[in-house]
Protein backbone atom coordinates (compact mmCIF):
# COMPACT_ATOMS: atom_id res chain seq x y z
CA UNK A 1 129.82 114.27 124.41
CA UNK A 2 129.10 114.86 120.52
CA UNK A 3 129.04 118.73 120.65
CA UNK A 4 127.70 118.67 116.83
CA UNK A 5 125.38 116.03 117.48
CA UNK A 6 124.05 117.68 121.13
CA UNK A 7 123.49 121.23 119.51
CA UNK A 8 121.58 119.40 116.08
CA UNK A 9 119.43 118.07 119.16
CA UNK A 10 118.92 121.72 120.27
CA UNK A 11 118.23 122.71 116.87
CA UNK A 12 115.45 120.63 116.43
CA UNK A 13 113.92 121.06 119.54
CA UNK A 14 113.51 124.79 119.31
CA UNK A 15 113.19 125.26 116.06
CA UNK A 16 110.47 124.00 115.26
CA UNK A 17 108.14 126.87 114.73
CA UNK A 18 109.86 130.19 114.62
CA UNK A 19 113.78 131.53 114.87
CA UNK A 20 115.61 131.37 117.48
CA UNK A 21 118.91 133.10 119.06
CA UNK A 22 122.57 132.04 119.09
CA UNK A 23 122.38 132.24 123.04
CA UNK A 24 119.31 130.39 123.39
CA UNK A 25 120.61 127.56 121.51
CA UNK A 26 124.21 127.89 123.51
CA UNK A 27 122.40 127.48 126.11
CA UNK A 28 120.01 124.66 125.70
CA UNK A 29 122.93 122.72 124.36
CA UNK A 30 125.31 123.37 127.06
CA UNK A 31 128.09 124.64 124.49
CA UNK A 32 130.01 127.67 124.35
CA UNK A 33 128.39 130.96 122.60
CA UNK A 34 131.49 130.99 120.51
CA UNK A 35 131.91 127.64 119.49
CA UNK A 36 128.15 127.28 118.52
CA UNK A 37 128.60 130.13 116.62
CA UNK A 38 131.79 128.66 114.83
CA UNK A 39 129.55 125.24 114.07
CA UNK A 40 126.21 127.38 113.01
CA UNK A 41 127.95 129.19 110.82
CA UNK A 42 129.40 125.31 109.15
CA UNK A 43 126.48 124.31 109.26
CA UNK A 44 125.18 127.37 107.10
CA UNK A 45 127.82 126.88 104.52
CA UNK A 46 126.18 123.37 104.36
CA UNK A 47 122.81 124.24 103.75
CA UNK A 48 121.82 122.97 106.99
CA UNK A 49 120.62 125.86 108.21
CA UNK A 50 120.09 129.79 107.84
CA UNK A 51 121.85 132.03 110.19
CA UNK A 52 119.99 135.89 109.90
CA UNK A 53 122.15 138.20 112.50
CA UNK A 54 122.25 136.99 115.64
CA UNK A 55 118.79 134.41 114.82
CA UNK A 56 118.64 130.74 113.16
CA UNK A 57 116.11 129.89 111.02
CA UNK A 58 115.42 126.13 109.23
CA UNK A 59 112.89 124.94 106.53
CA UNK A 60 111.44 121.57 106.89
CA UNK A 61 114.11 120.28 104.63
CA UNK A 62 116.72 121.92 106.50
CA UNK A 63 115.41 120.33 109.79
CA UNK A 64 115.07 116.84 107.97
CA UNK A 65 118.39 116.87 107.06
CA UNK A 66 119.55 117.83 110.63
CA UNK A 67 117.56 114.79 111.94
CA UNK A 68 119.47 112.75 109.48
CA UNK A 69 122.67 113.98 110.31
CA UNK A 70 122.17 113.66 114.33
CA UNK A 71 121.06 109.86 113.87
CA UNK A 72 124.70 109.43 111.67
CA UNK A 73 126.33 111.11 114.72
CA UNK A 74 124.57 108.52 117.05
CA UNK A 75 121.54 110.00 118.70
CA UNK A 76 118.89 108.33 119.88
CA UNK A 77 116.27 107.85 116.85
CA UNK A 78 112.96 107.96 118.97
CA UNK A 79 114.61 111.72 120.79
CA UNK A 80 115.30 112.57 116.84
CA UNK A 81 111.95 111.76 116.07
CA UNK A 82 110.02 113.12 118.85
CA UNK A 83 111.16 116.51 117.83
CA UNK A 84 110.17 116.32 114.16
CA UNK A 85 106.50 117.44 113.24
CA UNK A 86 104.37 115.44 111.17
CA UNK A 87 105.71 115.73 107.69
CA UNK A 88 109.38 115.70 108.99
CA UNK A 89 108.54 112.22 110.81
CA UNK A 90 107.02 111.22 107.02
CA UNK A 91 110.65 112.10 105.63
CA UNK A 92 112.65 110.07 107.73
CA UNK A 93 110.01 107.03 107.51
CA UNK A 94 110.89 107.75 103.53
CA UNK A 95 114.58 107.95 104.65
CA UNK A 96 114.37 104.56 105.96
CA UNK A 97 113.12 103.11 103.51
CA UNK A 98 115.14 104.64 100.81
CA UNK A 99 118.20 103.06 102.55
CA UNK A 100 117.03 99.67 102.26
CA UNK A 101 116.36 100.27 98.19
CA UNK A 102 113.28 100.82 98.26
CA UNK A 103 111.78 103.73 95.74
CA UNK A 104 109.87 105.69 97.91
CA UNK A 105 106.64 108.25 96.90
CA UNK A 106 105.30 110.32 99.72
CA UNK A 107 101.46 111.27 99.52
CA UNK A 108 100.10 109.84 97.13
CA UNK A 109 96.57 110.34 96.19
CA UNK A 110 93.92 108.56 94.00
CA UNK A 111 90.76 108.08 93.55
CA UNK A 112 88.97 104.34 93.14
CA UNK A 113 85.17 104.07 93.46
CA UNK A 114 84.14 107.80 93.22
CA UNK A 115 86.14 107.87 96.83
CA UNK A 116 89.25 109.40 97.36
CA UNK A 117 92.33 108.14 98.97
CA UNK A 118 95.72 109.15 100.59
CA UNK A 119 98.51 107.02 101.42
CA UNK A 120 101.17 108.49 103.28
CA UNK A 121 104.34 106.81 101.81
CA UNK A 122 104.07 103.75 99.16
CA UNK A 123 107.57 102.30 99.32
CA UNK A 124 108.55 100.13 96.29
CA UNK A 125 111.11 97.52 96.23
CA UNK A 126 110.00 94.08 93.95
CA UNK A 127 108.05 92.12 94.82
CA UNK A 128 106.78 94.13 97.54
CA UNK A 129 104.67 97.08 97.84
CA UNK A 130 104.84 99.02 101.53
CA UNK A 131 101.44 101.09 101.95
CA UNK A 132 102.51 103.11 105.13
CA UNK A 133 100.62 105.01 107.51
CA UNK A 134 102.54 107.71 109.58
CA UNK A 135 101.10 107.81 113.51
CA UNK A 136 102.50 111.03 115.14
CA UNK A 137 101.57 110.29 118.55
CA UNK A 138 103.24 109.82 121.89
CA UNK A 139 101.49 108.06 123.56
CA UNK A 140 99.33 104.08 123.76
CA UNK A 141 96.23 103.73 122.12
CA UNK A 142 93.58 101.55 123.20
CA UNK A 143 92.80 98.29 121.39
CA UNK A 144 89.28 99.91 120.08
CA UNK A 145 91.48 102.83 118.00
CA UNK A 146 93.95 101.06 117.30
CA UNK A 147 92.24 98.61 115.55
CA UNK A 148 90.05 101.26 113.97
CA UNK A 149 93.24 102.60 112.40
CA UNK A 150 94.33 99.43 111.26
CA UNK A 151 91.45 98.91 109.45
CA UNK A 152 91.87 101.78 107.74
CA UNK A 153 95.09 101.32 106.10
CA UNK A 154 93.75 97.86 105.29
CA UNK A 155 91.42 99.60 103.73
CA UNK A 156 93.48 101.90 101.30
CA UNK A 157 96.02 99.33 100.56
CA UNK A 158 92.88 97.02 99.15
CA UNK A 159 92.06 100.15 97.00
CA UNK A 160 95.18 101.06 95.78
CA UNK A 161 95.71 96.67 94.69
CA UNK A 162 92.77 97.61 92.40
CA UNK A 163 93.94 100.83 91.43
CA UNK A 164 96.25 99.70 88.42
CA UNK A 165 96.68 102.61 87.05
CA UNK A 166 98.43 104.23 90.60
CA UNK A 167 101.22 101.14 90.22
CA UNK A 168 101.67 101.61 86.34
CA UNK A 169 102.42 105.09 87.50
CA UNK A 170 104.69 104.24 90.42
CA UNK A 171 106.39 101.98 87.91
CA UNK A 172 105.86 98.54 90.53
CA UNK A 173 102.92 97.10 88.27
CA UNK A 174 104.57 93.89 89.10
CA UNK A 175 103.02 90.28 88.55
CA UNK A 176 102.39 88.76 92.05
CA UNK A 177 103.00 91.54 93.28
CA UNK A 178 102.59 91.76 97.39
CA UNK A 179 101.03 94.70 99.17
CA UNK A 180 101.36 95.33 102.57
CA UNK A 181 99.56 97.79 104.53
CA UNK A 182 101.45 98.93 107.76
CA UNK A 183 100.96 101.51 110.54
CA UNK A 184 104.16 103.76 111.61
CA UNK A 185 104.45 105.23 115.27
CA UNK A 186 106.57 107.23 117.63
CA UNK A 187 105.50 105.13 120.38
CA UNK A 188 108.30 102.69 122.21
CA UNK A 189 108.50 98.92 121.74
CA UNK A 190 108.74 96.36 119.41
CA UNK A 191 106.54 95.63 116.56
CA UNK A 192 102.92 94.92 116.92
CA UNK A 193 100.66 93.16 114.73
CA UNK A 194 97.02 93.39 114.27
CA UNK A 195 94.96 91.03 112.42
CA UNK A 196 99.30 90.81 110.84
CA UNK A 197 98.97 94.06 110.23
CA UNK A 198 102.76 95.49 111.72
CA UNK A 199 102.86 98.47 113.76
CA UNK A 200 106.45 99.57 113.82
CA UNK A 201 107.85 102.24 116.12
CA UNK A 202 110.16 104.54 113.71
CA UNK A 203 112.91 103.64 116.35
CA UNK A 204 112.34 99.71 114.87
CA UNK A 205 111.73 101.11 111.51
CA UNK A 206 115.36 99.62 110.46
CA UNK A 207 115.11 96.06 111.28
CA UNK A 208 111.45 95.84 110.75
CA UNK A 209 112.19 96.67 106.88
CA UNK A 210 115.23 94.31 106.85
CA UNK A 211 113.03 91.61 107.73
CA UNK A 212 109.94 92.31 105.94
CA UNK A 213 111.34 90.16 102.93
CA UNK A 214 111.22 87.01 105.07
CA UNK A 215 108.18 87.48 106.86
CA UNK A 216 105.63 88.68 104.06
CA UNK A 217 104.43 85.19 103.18
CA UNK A 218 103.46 84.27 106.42
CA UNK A 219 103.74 87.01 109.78
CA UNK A 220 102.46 90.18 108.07
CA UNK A 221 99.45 90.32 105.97
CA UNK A 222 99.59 91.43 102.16
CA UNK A 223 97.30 91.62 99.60
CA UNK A 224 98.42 89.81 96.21
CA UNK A 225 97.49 91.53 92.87
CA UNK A 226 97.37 89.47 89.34
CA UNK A 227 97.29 91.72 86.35
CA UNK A 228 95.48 90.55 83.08
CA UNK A 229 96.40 92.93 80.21
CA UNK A 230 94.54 94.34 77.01
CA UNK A 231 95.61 96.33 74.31
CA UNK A 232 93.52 99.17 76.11
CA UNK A 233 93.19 98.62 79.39
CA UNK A 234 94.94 96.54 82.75
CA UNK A 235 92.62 95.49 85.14
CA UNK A 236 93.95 93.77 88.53
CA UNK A 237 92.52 91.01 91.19
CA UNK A 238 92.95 91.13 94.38
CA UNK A 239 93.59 88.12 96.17
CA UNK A 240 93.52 87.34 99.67
């Protein structure tokens, strides 16, 4: 047994919204009060995490960077994961992709057609353009919302190929460049694709973005954008 990576398990699992005890955690992880004392307080000098007394305490950072270091000690990603909340499942999404070389910006908002957008992570590597979608759920949806959701990020990835200005500021105003809207889970499997649109389980997350470069053209939709420049002004066409 890992006894670092089995108490970062422990860590995550009951910290997620409020301090806990030394003896608490001891416990859940089956370690030794001393010894998980000896690695909390590592950990502390680390910046992992916050030791006040006899309680721990983590910030989402903290607790991202505890998922991170679990998954280099071997765990399980979709256990990691299913202990994260929804903006620490973003981060390690962003992780992912940030491995591969991608430049990665979480969040982003705009506004095209008097409506306003949000994409959860736009992920950046020439020629392509990854419009993800974080999915925190557990569990199978039917066809009817799936599909519904799908549609949606179809939706703001055709919005954001118009929306020159949002790639001039991402710096991935590209020629040609490909967009691809995609839907990120917690749910088992493999890749799924809808109307080749991929829904990845974070737990395929690595090889679905390893293959993505082969694929684009023909198994997974994308939207191509042409940009015609002015002195002024860039306007872009969409092309399906």
């Amino acid at each position: 047994m890992n006894v670092e990576k089995e108490l970062i398990i422990s860590i995550l699992k009951l910290t997620r919204d409020r301090p806990v005890s030394h003896e608490l955690i001891s416990r859940d992880a089956t370690i030794a009060l001393q010894l998980t004392q000896k690695l909390l307080q590592k950990m502390q000098n680390d910046g992992l995490v916050n030791v006040d007394g006899s309680l721990l305490k983590t910030s989402s950072l903290q607790r991202f960077r505890l998922a991170i270091q679990a998954l280099r000690f071997g765990a399980d990603l979709e256990r990691v994961a299913g202990f994260l909340t929804w903006q620490e499942f973003e981060y390690i999404a962003a992780f992912a992709f940030e491995q591969n070389g991608y430049d990665v910006h979480r969040n982003f908002h705009f506004t095209h057609k008097r409506r306003r957008y949000e994409i959860d992570i736009v992920a950046c590597k020439r020629p392509l353009i990854v419009c993800a979608d974080c999915k925190h759920w557990h569990h199978h949806l039917p066809p009817s919302s799936l599909k519904e959701i799908v549609g949606e990020q179809v939706d703001r990835a055709s919005a954001f190929a118009s929306f020159s200005k949002g790639k001039d500021q991402l710096g991935c105003a590209w020629v040609d460049a490909k967009i691809v809207p995609a839907v990120l889970t917690l749910t088992e499997g493999h890749p799924k694709f809808l109307k080749k649109v991929p829904v990845v389980p974070i737990l395929q997350i690595q090889d679905f973005i390893q293959q993505l470069p082969a694929y684009a053209d023909s198994t997974i939709a994308h939207l191509k954008v042409n940009f015609t420049c002015s002195q002024h002004d860039c306007q872009s066409k969409t092309l399906k």
